[in-house]
C-alpha atoms as a PDB file:
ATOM      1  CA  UNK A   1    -100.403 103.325-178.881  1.00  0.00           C
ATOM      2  CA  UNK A   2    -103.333 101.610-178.005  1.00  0.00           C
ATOM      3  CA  UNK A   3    -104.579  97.943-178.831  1.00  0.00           C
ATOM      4  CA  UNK A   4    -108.194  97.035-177.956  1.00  0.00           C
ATOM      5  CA  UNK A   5    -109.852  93.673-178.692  1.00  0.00           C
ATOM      6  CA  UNK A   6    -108.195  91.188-181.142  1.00  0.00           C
ATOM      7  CA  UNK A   7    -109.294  87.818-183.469  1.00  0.00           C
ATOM      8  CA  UNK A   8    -107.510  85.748-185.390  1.00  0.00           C
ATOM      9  CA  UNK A   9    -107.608  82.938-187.167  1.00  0.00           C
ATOM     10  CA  UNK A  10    -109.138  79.724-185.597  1.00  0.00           C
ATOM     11  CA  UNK A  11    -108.408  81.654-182.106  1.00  0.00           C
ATOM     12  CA  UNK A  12    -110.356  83.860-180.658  1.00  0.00           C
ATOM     13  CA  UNK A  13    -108.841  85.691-178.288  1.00  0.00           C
ATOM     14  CA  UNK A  14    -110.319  88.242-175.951  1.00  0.00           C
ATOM     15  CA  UNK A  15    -107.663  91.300-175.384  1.00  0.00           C
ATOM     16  CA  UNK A  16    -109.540  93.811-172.904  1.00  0.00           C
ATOM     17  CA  UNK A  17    -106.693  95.574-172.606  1.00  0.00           C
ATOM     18  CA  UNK A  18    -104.764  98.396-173.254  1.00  0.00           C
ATOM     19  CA  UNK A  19    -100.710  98.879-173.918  1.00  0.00           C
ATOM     20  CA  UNK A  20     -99.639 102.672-174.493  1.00  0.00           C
ATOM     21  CA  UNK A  21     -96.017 102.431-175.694  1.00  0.00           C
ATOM     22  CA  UNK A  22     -94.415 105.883-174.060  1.00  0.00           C
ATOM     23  CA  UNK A  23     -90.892 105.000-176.384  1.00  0.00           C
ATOM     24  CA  UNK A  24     -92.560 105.937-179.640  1.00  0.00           C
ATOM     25  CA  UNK A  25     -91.888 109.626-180.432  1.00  0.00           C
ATOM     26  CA  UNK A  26     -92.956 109.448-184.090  1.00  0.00           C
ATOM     27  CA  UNK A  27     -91.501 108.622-187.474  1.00  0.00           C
ATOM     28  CA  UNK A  28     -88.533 110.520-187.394  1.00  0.00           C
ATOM     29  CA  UNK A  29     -87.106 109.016-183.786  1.00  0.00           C
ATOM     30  CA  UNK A  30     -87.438 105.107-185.436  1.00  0.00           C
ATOM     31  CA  UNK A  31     -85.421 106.493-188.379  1.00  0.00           C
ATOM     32  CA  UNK A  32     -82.786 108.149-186.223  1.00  0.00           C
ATOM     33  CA  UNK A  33     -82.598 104.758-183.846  1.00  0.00           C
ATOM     34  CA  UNK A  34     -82.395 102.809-187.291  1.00  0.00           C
ATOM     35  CA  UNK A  35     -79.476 104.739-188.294  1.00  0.00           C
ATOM     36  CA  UNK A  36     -77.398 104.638-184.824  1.00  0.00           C
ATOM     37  CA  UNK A  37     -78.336 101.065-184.897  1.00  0.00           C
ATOM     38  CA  UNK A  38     -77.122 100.426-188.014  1.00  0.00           C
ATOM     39  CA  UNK A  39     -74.136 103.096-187.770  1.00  0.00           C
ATOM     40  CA  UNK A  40     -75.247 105.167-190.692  1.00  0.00           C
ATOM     41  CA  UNK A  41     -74.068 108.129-191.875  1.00  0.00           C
ATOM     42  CA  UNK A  42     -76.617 110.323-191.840  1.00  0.00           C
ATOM     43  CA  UNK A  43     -75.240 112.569-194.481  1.00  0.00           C
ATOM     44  CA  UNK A  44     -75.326 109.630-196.946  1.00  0.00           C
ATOM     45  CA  UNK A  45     -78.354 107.613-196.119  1.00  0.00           C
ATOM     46  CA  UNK A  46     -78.746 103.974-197.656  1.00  0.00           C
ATOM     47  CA  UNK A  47     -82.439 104.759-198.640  1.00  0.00           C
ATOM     48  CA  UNK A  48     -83.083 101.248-199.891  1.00  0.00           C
ATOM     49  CA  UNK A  49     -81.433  99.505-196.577  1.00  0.00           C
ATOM     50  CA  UNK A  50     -83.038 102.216-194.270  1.00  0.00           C
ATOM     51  CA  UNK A  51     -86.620 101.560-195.817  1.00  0.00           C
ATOM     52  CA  UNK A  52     -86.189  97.910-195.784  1.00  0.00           C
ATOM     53  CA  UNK A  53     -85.395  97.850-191.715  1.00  0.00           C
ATOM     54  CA  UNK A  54     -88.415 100.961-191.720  1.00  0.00           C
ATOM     55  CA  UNK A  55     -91.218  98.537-193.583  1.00  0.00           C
ATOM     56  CA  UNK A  56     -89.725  95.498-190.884  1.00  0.00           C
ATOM     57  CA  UNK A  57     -91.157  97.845-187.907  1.00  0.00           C
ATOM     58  CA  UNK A  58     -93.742  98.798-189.611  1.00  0.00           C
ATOM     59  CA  UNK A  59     -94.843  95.295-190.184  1.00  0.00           C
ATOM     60  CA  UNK A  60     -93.870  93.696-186.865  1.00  0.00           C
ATOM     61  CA  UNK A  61     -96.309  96.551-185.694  1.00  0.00           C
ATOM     62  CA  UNK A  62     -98.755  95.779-187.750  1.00  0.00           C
ATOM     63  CA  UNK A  63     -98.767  92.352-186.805  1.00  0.00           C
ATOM     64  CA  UNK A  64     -99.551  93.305-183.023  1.00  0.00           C
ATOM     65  CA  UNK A  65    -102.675  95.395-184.422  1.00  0.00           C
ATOM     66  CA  UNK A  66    -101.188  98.468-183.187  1.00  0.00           C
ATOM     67  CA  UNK A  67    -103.123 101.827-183.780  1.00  0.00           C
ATOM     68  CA  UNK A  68    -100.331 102.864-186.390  1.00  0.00           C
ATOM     69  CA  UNK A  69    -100.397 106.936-186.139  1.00  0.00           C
ATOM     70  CA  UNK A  70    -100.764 108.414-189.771  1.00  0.00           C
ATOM     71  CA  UNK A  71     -97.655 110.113-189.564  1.00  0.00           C
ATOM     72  CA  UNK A  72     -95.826 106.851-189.483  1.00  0.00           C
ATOM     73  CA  UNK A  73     -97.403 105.848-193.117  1.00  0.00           C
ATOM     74  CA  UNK A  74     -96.890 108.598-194.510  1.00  0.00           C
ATOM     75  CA  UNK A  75     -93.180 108.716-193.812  1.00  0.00           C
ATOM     76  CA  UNK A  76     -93.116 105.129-195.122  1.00  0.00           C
ATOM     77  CA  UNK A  77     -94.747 107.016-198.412  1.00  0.00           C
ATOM     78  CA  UNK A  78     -92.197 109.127-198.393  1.00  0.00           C
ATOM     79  CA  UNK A  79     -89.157 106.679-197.756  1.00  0.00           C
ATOM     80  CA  UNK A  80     -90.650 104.494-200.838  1.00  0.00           C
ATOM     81  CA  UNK A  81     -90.992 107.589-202.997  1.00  0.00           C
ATOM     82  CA  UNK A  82     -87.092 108.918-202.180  1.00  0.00           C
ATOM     83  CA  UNK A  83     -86.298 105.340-202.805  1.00  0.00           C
ATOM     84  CA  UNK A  84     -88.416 104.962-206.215  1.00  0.00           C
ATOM     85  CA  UNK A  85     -86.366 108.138-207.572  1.00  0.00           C
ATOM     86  CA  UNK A  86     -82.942 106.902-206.831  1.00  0.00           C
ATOM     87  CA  UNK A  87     -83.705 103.734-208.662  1.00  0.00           C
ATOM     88  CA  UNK A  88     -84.291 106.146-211.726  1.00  0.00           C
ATOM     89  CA  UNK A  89     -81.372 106.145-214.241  1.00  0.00           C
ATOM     90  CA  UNK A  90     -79.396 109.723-214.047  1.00  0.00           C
ATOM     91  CA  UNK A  91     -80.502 112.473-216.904  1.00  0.00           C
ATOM     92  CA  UNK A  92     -77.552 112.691-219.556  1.00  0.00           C
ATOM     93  CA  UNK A  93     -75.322 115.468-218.895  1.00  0.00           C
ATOM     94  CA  UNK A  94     -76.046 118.306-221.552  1.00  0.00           C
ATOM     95  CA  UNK A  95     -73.073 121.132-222.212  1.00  0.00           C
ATOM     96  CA  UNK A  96     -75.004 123.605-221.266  1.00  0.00           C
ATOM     97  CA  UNK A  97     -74.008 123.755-217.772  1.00  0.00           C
ATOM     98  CA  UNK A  98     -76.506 122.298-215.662  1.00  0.00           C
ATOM     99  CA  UNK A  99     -74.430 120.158-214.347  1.00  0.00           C
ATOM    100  CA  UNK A 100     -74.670 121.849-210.616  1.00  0.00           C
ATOM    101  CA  UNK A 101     -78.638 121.777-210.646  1.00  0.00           C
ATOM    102  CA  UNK A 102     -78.198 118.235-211.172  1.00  0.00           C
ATOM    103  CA  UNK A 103     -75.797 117.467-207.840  1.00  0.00           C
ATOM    104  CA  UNK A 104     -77.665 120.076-205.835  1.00  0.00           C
ATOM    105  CA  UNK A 105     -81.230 117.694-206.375  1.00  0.00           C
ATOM    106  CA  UNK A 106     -80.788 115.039-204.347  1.00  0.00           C
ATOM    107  CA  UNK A 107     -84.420 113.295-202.846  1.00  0.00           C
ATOM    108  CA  UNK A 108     -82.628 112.768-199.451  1.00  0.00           C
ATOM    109  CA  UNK A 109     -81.854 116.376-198.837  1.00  0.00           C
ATOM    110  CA  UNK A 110     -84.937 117.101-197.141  1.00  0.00           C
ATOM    111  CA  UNK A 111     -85.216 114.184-195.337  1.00  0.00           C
ATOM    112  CA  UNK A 112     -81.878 114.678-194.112  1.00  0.00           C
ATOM    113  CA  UNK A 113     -82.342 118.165-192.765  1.00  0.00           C
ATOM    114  CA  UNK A 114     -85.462 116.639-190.860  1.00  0.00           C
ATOM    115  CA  UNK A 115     -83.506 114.340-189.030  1.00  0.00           C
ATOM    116  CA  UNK A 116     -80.536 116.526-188.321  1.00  0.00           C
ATOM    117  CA  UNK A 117     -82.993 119.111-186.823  1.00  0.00           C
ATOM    118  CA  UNK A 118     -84.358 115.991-185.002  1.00  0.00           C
ATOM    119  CA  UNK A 119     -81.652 114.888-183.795  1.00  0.00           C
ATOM    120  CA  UNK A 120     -80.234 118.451-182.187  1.00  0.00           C
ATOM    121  CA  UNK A 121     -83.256 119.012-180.716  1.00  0.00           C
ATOM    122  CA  UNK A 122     -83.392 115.115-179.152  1.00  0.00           C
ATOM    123  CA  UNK A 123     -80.029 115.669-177.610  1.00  0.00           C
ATOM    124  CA  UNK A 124     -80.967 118.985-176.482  1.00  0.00           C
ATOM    125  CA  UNK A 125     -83.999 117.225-174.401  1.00  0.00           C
ATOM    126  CA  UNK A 126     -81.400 114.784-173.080  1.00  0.00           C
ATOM    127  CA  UNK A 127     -79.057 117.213-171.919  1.00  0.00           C
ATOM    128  CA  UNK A 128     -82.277 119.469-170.167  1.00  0.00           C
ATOM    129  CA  UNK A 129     -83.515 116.076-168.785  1.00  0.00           C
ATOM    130  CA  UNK A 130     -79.989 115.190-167.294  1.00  0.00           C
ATOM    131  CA  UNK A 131     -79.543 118.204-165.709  1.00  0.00           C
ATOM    132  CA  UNK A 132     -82.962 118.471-164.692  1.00  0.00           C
ATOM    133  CA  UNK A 133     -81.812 114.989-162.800  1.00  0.00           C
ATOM    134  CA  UNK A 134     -78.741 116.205-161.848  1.00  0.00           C
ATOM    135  CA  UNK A 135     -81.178 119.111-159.543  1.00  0.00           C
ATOM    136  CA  UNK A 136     -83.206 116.347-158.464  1.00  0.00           C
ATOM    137  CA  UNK A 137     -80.104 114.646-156.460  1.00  0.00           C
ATOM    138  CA  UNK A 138     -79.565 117.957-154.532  1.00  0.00           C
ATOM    139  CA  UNK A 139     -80.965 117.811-150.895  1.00  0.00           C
ATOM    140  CA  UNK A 140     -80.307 119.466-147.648  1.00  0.00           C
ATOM    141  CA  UNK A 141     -79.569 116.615-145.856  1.00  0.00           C
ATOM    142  CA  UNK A 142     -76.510 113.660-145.181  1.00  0.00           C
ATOM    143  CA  UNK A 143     -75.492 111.890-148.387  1.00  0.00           C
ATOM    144  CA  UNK A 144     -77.408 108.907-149.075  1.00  0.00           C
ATOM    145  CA  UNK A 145     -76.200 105.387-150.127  1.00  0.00           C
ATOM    146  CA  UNK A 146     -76.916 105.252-153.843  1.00  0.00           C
ATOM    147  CA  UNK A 147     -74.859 101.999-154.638  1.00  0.00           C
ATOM    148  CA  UNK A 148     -77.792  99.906-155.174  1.00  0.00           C
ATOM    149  CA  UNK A 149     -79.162 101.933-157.883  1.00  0.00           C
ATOM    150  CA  UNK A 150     -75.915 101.459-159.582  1.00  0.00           C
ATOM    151  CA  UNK A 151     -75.479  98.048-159.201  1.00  0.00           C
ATOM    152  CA  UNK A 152     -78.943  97.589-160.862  1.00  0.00           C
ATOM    153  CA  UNK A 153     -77.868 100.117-163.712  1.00  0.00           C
ATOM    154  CA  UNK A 154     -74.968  97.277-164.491  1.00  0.00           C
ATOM    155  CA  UNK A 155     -77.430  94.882-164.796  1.00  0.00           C
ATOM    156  CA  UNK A 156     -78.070  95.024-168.689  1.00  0.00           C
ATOM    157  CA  UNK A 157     -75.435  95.363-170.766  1.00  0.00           C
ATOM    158  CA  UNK A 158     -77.147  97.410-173.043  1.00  0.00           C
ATOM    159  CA  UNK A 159     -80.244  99.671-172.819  1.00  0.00           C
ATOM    160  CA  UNK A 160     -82.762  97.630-174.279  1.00  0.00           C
ATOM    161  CA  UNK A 161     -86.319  99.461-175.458  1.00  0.00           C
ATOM    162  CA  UNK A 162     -89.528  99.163-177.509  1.00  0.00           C
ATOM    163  CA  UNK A 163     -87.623  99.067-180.798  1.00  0.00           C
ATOM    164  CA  UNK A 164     -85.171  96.673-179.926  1.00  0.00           C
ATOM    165  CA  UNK A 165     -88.299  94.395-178.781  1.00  0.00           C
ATOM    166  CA  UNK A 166     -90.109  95.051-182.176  1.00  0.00           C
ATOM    167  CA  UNK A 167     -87.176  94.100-183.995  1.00  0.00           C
ATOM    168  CA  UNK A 168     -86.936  90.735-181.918  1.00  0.00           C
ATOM    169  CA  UNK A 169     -90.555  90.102-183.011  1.00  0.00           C
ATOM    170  CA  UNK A 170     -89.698  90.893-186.626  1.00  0.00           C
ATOM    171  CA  UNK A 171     -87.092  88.058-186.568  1.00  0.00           C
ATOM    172  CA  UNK A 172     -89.086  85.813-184.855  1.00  0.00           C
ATOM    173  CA  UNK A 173     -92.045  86.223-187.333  1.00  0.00           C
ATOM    174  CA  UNK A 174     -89.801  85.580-190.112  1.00  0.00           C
ATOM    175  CA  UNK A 175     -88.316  82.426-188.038  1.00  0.00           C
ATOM    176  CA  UNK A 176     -91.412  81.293-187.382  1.00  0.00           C
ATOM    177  CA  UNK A 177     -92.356  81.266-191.393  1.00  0.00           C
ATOM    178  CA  UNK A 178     -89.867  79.206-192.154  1.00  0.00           C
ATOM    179  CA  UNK A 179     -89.854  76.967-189.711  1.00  0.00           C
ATOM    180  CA  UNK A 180     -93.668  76.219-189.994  1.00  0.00           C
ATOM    181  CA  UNK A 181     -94.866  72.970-190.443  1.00  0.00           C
ATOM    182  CA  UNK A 182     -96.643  72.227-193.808  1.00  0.00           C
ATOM    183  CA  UNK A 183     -99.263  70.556-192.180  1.00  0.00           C
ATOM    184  CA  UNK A 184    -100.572  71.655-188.706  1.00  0.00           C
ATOM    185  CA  UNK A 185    -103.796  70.699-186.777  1.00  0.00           C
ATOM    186  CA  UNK A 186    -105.975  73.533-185.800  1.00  0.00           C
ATOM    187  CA  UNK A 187    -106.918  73.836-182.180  1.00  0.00           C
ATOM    188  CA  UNK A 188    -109.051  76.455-180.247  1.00  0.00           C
ATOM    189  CA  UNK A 189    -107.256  78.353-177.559  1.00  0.00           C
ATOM    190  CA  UNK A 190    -108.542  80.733-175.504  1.00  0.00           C
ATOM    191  CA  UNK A 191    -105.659  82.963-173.577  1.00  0.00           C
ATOM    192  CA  UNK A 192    -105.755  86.500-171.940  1.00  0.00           C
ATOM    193  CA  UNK A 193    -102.723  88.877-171.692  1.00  0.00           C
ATOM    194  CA  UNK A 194    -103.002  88.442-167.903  1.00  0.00           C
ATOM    195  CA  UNK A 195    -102.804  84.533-167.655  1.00  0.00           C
ATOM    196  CA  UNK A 196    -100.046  84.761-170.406  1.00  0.00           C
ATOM    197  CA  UNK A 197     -97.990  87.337-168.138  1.00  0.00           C
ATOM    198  CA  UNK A 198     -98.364  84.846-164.860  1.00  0.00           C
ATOM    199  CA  UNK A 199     -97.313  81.750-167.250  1.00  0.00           C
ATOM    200  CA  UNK A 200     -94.137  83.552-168.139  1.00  0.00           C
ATOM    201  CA  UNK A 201     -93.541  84.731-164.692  1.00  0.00           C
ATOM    202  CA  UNK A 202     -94.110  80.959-163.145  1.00  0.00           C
ATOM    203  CA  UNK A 203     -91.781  79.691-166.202  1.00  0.00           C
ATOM    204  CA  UNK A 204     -88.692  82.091-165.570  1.00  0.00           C
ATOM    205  CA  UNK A 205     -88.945  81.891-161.517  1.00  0.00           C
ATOM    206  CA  UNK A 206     -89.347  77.774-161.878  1.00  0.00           C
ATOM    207  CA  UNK A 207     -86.080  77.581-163.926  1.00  0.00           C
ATOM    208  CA  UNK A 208     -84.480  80.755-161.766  1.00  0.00           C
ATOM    209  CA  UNK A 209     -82.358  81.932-165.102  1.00  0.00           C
ATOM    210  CA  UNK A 210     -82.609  83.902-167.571  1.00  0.00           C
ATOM    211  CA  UNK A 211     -84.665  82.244-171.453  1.00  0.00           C
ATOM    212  CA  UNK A 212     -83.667  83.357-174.866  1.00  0.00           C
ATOM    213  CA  UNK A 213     -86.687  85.526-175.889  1.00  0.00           C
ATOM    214  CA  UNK A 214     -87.807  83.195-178.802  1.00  0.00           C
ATOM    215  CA  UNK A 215     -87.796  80.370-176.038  1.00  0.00           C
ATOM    216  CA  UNK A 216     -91.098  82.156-174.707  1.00  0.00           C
ATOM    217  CA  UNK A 217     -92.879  81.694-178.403  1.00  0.00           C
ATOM    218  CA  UNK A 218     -93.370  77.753-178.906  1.00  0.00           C
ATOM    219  CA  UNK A 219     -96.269  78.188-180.773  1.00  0.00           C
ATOM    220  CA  UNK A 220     -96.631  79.164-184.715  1.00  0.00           C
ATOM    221  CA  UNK A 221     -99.989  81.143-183.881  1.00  0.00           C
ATOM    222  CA  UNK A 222    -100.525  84.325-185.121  1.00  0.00           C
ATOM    223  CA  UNK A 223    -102.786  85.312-181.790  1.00  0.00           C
ATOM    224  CA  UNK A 224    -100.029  83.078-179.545  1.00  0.00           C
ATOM    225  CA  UNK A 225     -97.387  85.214-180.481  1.00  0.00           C
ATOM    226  CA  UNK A 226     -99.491  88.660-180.338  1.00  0.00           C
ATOM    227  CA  UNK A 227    -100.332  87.752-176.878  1.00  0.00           C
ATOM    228  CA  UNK A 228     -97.186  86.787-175.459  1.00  0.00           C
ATOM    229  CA  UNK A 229     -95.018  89.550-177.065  1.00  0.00           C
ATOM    230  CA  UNK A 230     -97.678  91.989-175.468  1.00  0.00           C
ATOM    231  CA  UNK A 231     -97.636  90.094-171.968  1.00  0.00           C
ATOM    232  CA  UNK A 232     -93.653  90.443-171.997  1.00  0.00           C
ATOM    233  CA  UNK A 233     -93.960  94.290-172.738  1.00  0.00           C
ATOM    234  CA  UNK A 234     -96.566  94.621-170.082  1.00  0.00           C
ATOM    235  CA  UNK A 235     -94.281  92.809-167.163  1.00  0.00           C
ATOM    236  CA  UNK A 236     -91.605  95.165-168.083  1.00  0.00           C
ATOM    237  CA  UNK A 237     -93.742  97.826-167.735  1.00  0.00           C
ATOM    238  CA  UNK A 238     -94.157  96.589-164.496  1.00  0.00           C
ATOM    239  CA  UNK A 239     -90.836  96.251-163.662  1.00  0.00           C
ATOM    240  CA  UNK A 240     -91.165  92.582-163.303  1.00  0.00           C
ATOM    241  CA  UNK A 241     -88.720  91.134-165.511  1.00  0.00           C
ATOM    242  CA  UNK A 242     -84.859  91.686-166.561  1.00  0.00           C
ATOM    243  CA  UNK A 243     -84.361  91.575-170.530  1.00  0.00           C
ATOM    244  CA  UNK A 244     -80.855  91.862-171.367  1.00  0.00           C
ATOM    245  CA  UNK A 245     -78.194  92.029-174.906  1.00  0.00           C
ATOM    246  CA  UNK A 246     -75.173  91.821-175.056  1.00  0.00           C
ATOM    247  CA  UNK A 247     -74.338  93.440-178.262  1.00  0.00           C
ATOM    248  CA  UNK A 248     -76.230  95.368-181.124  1.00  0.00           C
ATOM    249  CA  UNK A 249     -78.387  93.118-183.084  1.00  0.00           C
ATOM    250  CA  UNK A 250     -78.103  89.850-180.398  1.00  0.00           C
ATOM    251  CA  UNK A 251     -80.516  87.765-179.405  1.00  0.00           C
ATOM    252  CA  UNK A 252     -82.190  88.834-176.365  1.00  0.00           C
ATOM    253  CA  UNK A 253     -82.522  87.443-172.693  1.00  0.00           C
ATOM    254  CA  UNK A 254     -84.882  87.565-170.364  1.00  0.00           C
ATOM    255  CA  UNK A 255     -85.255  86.980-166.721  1.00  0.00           C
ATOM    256  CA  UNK A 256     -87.495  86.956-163.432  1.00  0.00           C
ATOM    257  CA  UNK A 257     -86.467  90.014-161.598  1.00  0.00           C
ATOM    258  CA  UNK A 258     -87.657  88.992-158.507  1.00  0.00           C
ATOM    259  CA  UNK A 259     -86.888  85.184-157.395  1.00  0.00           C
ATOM    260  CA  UNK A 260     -90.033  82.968-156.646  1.00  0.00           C
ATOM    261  CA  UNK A 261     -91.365  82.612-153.038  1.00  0.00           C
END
């Protein structure tokens, strides 16, 4: 997804600059990550929970001014409509023996069979990709040392990616709306994605360990907070910076990857 120019507020703030985000695969692979997150069972979907934590995303991207693709509305049309028909109260049974039309017309049954066919098709690519890596390590020649690559693989305790960044930004947002003071003085900034990215590198490689992730956000502005949340995706694009959790759903942690000069 791209994001182009931005202005907000009493900030103006040039973004010539664009972030594609290679982790989104559509709709249906946030919903699946949503329910591993969350340890659903996909057979029995939560549709008011599951739309809840879908509208969060949606909003945190929203926030960035994100290119939303169409495809991600309309499944957040969908969601709301599922969820709109469970909240209506069941028909009355009649004794006429309907009672098996009834069970068999549940909203979520499509949606379900989406993401099931989704899903075997997702770990099918994973399995092709892994042995398509698996190939890639076979070479005519000595064995080489590969210890360093595992050592680095230890590094992060768990695999952190886009969504687990958008859901940081999601709590922070809401953080930040609550802890906002009721009355604030409004100052011009002007900040680019690239001086933001070199202030966060200077600030983790001064202190030489690793910040809580809402420690980078000290400011309540809208644009602040775009700008830094897209700087910290950009260095780990680059493969500048560490960002670790320990758990599901714990804060996360970020740090320098490569020590100061």
């Amino acid at each position: 997804m791209d994001d182009g120019c931005g202005k907000n507020g009493g900030m103006d703030v040039q973004l010539p600059y664009s972030v594609k985000i290679e982790a989104f695969e559509g709709p249906l692979d946030l919903l699946l990550h949503l329910i591993n997150r969350y340890e659903i069972d996909i057979y029995d979907i939560p549709v008011a929970q599951i739309t809840e934590q879908y509208m969060a995303y949606i909003h945190a991207m929203q926030e960035l001014e994100l290119d939303i693709a169409s495809e991600y509305l309309v499944m957040a049309a969908t969601l709301l409509a599922i969820k709109s028909k469970m909240l209506l109260p069941a028909p009355e049974e009649e004794d006429d023996g309907d009672m098996e039309f009834d069970e068999a017309d549940d909203p979520r049954e499509e949606l379900m069979q989406r993401l099931l066919e989704y899903k075997k098709f997702k770990e099918a690519a994973r399995e092709l990709k892994r042995r398509e890596e698996e190939r890639a390590l076979l070479f005519t020649k000595p064995p080489s040392d590969l210890s360093a690559y595992a050592d680095e693989k230890k590094a992060a305790p768990l695999d952190v990616n886009v969504y687990d960044m958008l859901g940081a930004l999601s709590k922070l947002l809401r953080r930040k709306k609550l802890q906002k003071p009721m009355r604030t003085k409004i100052t011009r900034q002007d900040i680019s994605v690239e001086k933001r990215m070199a202030e966060i590198l200077h600030e983790l490689r001064q202190t030489n360990e690793r910040k809580n992730f809402y420690e980078l956000f000290p400011s309540y502005d809208r644009s602040y907070i775009v700008v830094t949340f897209l700087a910290i995706l950009e260095l780990m694009k680059q493969n500048e910076i560490i960002i670790e959790q320990e758990r599901n759903f714990s804060d996360l942690f970020i740090a320098a990857k490569h020590p100061a000069v």
